[in-house]
Protein backbone atom coordinates (compact mmCIF):
# COMPACT_ATOMS: atom_id res chain seq x y z
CA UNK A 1 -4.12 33.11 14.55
CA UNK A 2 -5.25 30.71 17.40
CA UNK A 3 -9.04 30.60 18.73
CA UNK A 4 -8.74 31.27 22.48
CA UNK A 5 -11.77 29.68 24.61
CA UNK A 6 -13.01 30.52 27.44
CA UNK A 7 -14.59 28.75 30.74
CA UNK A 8 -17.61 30.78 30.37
CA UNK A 9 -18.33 29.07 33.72
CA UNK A 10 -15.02 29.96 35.65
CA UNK A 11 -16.43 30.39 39.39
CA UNK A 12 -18.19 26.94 39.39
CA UNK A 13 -14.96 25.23 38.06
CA UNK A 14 -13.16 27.00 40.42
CA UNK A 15 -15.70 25.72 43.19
CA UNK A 16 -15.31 22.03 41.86
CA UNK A 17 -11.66 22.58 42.21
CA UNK A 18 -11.18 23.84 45.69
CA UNK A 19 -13.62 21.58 46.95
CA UNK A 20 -11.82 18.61 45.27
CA UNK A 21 -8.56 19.70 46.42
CA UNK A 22 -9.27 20.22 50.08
CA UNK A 23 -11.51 16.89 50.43
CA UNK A 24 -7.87 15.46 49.13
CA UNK A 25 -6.17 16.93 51.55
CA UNK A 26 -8.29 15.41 53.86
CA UNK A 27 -9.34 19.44 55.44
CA UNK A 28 -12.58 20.43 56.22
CA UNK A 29 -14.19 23.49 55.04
CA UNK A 30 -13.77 24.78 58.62
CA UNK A 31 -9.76 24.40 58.33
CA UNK A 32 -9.62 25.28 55.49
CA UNK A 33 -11.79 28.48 56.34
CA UNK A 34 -9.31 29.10 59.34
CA UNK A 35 -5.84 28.95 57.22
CA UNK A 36 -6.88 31.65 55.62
CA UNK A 37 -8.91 34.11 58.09
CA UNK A 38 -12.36 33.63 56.44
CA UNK A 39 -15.58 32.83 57.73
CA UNK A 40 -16.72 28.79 57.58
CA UNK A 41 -19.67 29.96 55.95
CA UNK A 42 -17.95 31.85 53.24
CA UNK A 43 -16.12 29.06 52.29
CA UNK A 44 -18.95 27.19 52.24
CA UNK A 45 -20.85 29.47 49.97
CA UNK A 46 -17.77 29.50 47.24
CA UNK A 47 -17.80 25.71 47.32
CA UNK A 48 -21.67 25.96 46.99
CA UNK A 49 -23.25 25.86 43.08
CA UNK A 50 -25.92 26.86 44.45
CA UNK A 51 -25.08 30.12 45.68
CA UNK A 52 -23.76 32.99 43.19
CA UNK A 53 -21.42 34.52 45.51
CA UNK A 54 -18.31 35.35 44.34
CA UNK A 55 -14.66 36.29 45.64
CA UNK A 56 -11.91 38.21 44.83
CA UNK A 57 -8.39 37.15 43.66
CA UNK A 58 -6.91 37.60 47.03
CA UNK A 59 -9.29 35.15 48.35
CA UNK A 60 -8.43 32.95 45.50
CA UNK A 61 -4.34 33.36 46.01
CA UNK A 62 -5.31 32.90 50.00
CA UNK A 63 -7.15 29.69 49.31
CA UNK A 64 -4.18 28.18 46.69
CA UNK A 65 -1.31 28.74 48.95
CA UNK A 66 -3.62 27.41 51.77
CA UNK A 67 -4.37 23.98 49.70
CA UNK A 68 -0.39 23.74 48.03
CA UNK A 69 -1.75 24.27 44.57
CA UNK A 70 -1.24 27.06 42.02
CA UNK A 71 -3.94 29.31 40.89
CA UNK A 72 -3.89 28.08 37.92
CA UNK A 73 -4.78 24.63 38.53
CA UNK A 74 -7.62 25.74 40.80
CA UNK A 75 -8.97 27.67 37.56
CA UNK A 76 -8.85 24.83 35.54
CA UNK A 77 -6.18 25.81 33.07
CA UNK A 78 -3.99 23.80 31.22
CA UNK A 79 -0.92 25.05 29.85
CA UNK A 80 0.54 23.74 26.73
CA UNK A 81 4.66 24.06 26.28
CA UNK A 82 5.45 26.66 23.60
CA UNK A 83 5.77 25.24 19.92
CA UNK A 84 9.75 24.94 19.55
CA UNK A 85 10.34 27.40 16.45
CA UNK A 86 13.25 28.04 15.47
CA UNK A 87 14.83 31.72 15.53
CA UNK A 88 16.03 33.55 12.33
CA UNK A 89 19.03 33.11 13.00
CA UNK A 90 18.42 29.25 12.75
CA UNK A 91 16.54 30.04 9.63
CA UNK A 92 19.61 31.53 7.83
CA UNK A 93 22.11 29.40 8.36
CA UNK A 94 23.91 28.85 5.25
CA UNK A 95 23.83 25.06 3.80
């Protein structure tokens, strides 16, 4: 059985991400804030470490589509390619 870890710290790498992604885009937080019909100083405040405000996943799906990127990648999560096993079928093949 695997060992599945956790970002035990989700909302601040999802703050790092955002903010990385829209300063790529070359968007300010006001833009950004406009694309998807929430306040400049709510977007500031999810960007911000310093304040524990959070947001819900509609806001996070708004805010993905808005900067191109999945939601994923704004979480931080790498996804491996699934081990290629072989079926049973492949197993029992005669020799």
């Amino acid at each position: 059985m695997n060992i599945i870890e956790f970002d035990h710290d989700i909302y601040n790498t999802i703050r790092k991400n955002i903010k990385q992604h829209r300063k790529q885009r070359k968007m300010t937080a006001e833009q950004l804030a406009e694309l998807v019909d929430l306040s400049y100083d709510f977007i500031r405040q999810i960007e911000s470490e310093k304040v524990a405000n959070t947001f819900s996943v509609d806001t996070l799906y708004r805010i993905a589509i808005a900067l191109n990127v999945s939601v994923d990648v704004l979480m931080g999560i790498q996804i491996d390619p699934p081990d290629e096993q072989q079926t049973d079928d492949e197993n029992n093949e005669p020799q």
